[in-house]
C-alpha atoms as a PDB file:
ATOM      1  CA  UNK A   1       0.000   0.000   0.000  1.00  0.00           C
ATOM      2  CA  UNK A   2       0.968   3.665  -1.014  1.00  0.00           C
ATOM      3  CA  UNK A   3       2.353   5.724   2.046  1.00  0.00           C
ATOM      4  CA  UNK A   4       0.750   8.236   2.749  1.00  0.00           C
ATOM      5  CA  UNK A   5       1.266  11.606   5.070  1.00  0.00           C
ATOM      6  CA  UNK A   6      -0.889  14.067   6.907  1.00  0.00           C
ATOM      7  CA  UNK A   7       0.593  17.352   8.023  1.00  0.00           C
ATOM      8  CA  UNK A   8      -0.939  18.132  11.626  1.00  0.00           C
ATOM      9  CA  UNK A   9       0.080  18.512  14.712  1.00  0.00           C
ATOM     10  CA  UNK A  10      -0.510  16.287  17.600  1.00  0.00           C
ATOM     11  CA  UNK A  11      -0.086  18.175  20.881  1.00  0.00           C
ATOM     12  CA  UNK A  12       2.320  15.914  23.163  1.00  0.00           C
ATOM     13  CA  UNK A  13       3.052  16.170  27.113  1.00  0.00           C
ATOM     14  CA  UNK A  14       5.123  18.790  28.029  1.00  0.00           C
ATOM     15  CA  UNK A  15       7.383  16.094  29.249  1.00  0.00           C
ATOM     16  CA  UNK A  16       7.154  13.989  25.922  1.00  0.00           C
ATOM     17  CA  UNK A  17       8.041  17.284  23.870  1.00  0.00           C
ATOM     18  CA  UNK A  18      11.031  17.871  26.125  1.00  0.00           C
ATOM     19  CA  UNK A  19      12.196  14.468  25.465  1.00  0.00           C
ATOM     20  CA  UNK A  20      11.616  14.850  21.291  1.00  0.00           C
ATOM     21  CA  UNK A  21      13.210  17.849  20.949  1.00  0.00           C
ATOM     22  CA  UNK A  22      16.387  16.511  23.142  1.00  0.00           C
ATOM     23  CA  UNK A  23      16.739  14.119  20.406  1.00  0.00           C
ATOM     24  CA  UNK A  24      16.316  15.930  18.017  1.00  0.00           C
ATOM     25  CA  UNK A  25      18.687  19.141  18.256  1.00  0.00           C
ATOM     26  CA  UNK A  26      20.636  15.968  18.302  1.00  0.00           C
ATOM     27  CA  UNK A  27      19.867  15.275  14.730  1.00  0.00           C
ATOM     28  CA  UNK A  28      17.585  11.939  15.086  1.00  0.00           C
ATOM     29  CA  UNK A  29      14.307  11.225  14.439  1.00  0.00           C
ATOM     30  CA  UNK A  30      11.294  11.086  16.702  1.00  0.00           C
ATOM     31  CA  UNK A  31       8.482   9.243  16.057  1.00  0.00           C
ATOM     32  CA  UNK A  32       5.132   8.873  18.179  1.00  0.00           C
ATOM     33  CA  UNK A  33       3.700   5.278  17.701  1.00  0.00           C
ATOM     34  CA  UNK A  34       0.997   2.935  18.231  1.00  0.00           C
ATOM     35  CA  UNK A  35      -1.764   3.641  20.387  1.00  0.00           C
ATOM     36  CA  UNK A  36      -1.284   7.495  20.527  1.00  0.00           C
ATOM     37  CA  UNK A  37      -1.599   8.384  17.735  1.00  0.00           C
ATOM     38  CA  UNK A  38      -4.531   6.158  17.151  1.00  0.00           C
ATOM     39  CA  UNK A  39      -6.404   7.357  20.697  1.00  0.00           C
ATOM     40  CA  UNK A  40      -5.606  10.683  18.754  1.00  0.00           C
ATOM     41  CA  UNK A  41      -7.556  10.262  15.768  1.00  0.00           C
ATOM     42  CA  UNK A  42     -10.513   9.022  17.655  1.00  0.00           C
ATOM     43  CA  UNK A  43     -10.978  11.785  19.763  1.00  0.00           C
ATOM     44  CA  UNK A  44      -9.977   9.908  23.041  1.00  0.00           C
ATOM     45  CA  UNK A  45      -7.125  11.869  25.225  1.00  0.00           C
ATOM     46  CA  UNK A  46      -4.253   9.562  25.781  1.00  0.00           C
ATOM     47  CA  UNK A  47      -1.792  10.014  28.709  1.00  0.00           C
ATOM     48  CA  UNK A  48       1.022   7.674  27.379  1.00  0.00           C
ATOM     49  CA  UNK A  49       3.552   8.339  24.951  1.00  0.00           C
ATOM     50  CA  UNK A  50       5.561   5.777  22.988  1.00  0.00           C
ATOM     51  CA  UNK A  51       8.584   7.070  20.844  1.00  0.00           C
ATOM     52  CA  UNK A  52      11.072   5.563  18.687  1.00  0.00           C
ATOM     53  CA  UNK A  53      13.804   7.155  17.614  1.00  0.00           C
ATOM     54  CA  UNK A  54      16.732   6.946  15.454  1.00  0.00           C
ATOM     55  CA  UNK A  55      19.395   6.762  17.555  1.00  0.00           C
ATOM     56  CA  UNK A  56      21.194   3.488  18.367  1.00  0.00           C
ATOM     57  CA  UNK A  57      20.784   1.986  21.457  1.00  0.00           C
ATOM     58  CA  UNK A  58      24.250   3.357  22.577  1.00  0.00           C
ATOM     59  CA  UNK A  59      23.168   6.942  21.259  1.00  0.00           C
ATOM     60  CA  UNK A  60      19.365   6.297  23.156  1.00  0.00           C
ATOM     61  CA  UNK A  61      21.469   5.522  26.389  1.00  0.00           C
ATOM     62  CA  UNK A  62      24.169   8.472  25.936  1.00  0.00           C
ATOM     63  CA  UNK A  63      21.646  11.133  25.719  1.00  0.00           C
ATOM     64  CA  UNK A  64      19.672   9.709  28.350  1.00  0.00           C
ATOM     65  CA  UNK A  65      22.789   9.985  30.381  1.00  0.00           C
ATOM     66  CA  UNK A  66      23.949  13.578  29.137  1.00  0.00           C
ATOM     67  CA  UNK A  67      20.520  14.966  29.845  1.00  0.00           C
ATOM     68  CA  UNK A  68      20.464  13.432  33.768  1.00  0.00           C
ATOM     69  CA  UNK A  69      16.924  11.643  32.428  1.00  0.00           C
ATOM     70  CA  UNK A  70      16.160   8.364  34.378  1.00  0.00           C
ATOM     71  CA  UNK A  71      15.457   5.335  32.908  1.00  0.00           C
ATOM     72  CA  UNK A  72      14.932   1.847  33.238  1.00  0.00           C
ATOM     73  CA  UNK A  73      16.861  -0.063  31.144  1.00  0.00           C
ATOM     74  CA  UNK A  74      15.476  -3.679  32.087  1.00  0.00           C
ATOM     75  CA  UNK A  75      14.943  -4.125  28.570  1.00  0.00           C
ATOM     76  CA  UNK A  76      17.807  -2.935  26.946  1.00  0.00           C
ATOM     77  CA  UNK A  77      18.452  -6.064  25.182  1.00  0.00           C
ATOM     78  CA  UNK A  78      15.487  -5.363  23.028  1.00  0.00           C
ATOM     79  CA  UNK A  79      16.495  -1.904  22.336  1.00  0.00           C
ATOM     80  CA  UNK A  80      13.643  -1.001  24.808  1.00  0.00           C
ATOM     81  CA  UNK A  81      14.042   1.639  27.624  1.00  0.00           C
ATOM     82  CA  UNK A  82      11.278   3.479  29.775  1.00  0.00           C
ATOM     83  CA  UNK A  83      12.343   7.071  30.438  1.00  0.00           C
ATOM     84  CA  UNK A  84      11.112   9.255  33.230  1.00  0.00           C
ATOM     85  CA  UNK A  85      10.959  12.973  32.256  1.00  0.00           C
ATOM     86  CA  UNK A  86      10.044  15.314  35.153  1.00  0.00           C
ATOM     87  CA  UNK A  87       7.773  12.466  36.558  1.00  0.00           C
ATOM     88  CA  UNK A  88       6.047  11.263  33.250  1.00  0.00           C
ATOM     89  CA  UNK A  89       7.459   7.438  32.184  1.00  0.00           C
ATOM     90  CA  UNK A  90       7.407   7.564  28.765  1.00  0.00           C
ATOM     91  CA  UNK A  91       8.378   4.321  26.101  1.00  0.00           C
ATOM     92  CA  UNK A  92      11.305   4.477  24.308  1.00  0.00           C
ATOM     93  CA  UNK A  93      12.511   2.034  21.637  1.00  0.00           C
ATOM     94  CA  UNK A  94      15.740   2.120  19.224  1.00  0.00           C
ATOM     95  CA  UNK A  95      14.925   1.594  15.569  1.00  0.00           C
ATOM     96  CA  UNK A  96      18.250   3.061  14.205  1.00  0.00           C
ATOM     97  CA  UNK A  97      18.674   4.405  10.794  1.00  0.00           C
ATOM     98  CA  UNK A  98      18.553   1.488   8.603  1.00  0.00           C
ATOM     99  CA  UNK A  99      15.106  -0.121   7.494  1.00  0.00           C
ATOM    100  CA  UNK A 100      14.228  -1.057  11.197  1.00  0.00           C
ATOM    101  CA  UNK A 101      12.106   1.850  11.426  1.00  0.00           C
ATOM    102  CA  UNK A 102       9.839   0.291   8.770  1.00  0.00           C
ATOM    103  CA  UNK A 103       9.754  -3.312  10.556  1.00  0.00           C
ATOM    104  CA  UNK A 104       8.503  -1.707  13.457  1.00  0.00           C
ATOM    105  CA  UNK A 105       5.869  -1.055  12.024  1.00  0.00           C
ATOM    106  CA  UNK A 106       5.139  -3.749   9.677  1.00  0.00           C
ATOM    107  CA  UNK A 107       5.419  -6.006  13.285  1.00  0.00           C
ATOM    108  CA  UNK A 108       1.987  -3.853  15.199  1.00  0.00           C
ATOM    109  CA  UNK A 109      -0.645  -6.150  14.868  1.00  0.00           C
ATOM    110  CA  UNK A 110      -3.669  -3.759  13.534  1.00  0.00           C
ATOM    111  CA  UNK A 111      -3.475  -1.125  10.801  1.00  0.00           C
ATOM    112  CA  UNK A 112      -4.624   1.353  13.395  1.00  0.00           C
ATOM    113  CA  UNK A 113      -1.521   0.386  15.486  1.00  0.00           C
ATOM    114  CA  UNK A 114       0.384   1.360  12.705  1.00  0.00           C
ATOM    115  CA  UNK A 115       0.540   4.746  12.185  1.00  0.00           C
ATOM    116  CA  UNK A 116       3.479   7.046  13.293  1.00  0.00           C
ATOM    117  CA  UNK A 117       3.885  10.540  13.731  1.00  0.00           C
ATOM    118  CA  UNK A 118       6.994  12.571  13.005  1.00  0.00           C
ATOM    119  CA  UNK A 119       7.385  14.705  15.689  1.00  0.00           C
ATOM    120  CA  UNK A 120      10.218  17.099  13.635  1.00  0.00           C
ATOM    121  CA  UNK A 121       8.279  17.220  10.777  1.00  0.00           C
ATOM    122  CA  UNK A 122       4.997  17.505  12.065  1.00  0.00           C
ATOM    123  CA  UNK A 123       2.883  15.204   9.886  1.00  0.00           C
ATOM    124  CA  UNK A 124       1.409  11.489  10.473  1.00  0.00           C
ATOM    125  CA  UNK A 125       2.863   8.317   8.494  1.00  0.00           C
ATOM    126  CA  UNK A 126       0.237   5.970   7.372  1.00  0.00           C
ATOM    127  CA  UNK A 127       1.960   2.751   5.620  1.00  0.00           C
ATOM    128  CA  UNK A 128      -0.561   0.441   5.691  1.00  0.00           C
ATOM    129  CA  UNK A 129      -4.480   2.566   5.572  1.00  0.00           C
ATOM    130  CA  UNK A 130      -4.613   2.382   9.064  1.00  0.00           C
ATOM    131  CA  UNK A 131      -6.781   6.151   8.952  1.00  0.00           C
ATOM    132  CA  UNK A 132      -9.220   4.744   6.968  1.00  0.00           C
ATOM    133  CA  UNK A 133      -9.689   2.015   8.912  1.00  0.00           C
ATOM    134  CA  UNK A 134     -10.105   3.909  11.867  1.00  0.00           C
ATOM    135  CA  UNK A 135     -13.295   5.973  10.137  1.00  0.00           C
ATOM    136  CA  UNK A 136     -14.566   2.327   9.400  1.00  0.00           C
ATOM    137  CA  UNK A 137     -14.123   1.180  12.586  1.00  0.00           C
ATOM    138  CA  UNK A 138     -12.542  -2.056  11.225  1.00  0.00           C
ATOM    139  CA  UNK A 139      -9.617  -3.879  13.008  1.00  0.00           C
ATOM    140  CA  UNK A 140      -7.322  -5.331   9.939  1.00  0.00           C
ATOM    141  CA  UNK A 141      -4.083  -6.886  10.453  1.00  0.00           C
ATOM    142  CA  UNK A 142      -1.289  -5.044   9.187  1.00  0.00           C
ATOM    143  CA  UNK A 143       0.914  -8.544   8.245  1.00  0.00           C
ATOM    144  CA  UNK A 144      -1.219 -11.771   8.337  1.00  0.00           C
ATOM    145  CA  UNK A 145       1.943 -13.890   7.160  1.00  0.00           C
ATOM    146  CA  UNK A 146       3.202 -13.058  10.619  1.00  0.00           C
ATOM    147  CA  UNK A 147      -0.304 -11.885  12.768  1.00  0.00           C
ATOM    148  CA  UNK A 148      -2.088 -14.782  12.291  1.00  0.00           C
ATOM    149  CA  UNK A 149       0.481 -16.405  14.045  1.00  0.00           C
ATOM    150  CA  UNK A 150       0.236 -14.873  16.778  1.00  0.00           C
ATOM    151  CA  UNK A 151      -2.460 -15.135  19.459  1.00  0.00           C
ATOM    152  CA  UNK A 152      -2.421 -11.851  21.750  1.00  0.00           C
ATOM    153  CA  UNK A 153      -3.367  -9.795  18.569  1.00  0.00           C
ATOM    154  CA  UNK A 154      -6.887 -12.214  19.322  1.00  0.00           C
ATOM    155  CA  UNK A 155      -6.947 -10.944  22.379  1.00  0.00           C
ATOM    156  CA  UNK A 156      -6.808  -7.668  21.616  1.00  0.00           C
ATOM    157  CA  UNK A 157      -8.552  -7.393  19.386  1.00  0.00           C
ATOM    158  CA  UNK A 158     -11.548  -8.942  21.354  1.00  0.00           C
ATOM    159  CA  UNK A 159     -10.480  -5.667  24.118  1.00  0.00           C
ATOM    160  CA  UNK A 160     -10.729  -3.557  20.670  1.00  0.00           C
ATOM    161  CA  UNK A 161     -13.984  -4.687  19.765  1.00  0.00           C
ATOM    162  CA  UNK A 162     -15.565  -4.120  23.686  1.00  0.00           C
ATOM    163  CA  UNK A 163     -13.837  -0.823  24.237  1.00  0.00           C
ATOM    164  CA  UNK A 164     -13.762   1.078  21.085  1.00  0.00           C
ATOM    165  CA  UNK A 165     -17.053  -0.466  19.322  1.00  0.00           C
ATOM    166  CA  UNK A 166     -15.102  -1.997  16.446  1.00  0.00           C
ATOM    167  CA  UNK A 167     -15.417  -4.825  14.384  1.00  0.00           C
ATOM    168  CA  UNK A 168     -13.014  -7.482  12.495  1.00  0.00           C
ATOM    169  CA  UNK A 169     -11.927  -7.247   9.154  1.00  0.00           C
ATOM    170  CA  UNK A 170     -13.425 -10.550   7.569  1.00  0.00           C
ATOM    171  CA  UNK A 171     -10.143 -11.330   6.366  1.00  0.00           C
ATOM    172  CA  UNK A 172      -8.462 -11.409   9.691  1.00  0.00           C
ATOM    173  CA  UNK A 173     -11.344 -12.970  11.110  1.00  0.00           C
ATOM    174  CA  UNK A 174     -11.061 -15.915   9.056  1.00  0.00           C
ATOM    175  CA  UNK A 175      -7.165 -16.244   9.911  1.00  0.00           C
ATOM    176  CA  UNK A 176      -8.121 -15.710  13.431  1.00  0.00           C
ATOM    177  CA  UNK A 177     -10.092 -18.591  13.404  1.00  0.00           C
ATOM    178  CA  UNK A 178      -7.856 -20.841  11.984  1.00  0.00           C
ATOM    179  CA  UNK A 179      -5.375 -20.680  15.094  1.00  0.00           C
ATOM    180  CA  UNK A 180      -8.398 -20.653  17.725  1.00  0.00           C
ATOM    181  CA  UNK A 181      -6.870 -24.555  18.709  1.00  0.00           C
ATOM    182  CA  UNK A 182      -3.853 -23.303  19.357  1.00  0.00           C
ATOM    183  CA  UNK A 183      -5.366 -20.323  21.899  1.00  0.00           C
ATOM    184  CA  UNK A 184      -3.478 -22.241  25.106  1.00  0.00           C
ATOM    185  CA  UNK A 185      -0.443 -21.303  23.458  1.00  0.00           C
ATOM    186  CA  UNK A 186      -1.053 -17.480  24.735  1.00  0.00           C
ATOM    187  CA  UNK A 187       1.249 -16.213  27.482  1.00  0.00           C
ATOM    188  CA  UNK A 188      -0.619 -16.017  30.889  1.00  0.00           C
ATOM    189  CA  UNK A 189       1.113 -12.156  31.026  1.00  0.00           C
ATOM    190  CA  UNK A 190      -0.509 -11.440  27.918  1.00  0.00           C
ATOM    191  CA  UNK A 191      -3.805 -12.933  29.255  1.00  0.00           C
ATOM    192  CA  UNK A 192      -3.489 -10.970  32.432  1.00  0.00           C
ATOM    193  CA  UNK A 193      -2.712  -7.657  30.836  1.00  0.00           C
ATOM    194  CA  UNK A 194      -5.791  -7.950  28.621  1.00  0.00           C
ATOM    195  CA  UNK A 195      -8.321  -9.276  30.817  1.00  0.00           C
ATOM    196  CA  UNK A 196      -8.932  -5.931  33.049  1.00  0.00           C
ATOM    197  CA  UNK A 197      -9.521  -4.166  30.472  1.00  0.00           C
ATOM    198  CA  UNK A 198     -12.319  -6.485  28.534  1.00  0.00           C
ATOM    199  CA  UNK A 199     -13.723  -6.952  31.811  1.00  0.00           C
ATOM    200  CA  UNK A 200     -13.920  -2.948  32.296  1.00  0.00           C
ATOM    201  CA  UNK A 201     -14.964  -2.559  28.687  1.00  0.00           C
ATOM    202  CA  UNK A 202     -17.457  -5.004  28.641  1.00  0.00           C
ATOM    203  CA  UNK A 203     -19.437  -3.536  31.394  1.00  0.00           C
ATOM    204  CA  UNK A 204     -21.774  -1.812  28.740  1.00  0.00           C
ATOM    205  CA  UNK A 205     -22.928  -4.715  27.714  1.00  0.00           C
ATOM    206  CA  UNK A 206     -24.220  -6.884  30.655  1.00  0.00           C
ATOM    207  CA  UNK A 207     -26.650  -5.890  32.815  1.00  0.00           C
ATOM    208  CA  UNK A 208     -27.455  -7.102  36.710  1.00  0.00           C
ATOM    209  CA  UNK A 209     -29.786  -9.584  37.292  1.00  0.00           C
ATOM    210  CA  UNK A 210     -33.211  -7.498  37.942  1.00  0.00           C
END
C-alpha cells in the first residue's frame, strides 16, 4: 500500500516534547507510535507516549545519560528503555537508521496500530491505511503472514472490539479462526494484561440480574 502523510500537529506532554526535541537538536528522528496516535484520531485523550527514535541503542542511552533523564533499562536487550521525564514514564525504543524503522511497524498487529507521527516534521505516516480504517471502525491486520500467528493480537482485538465499538476485518477474522486450537499457546502475562480491560470494557454490555 501507497504511504501516505498528513501534516498536523498532535499536541504531546510537556514532558514527551522535552524528550523529542532533546533528540532531536541531536539530529535523530522522533516518532510517536501505536496507540497514541490512534487514541488521537478518535478523539480519546491519551496520557502515554511511545517514541522511537533513530538513535542506536548506545546513542538512546548516551543522551539519556547527558541529559540526567532516568530510565529503566530492564529491557535494553530489546532496544527497549522506559524514560522518566520530570515524573512522566514515557516508552522508548531504538529503531536506528537502517530499514528497522519500517519493521517496526510492519510487526503492530492492527493497521490502526500502525501509524506514526513525526514529531520534527509535524505530519502522520500511514503505511498500511490504518486512517481509513479507523473511520470504518474495522480492526485489519497489518501482516497476516506473521499476525495470524500470533495469538495476543486475538486478544486484543476482542479488548478492541468491547472498548472502542469496532469490528473485524473478515479477512483477519477468518485467519483468526484458523489458530483458535492453538489459543493455550497465549502467554498467561498477555492474558493478564488484557483481561482488566475487557472486563472494564465489557461492562456496557451486561446488565445485573433485575
Amino acid at each position: 500500500m501507497e504511504e501516505k502523510r498528513y501534516y498536523e500537529k498532535i499536541k504531546l506532554t510537556e514532558q514527551a516534547q522535552k524528550l523529542a526535541d532533546i533528540f532531536i537538536q541531536k539530529g535523530f528522528k522522533m516518532y510517536l507510535v501505536g496507540g497514541s496516535v490512534r487514541d488521537y484520531y478518535l478523539g480519546i485523550d491519551f496520557d502515554d507516549h511511545d517514541f522511537t527514535t533513530s538513535a542506536t541503542t548506545e546513542e538512546m542511552v548516551a543522551i539519556l545519560n547527558e541529559n540526567d533523564i532516568a530510565y529503566d533499562d530492564t529491557y535494553i536487550s530489546h532496544r527497549f528503555v522506559k524514560a522518566k521525564v520530570d515524573g512522566e514514564e514515557i516508552d522508548l525504543l531504538s529503531v536506528g537508521r537502517g530499514d528497522d524503522f519500517d519493521k517496526d511497524l510492519l510487526r503492530r498487529d492492527f493497521t490502526i496500530n500502525a501509524l506514526a507521527y513525526d514529531v520534527e516534521e509535524g505530519c502522520v505516516i500511514d503505511r498500511f491505511g490504518g486512517l481509513e480504517d479507523i473511520k470504518r471502525k474495522t480492526l485489519r491486520y497489518v501482516n497476516p503472514e506473521i499476525n495470524k500467528r500470533e495469538f495476543k493480537p486475538t486478544i486484543r482485538a476482542i479488548r478492541f472490539c468491547l472498548e472502542l465499538g469496532f469490528r473485524i476485518d473478515k479477512d483477519t477474522y477468518e485467519l483468526m479462526k484458523e489458530n483458535v486450537d492453538c489459543f493455550s499457546e497465549v502467554r498467561a502475562t498477555a492474558m493478564l494484561k488484557e483481561m482488566p480491560k475487557m472486563l472494564k470494557y465489557g461492562e456496557k454490555y451486561f446488565k445485573e440480574d433485575e
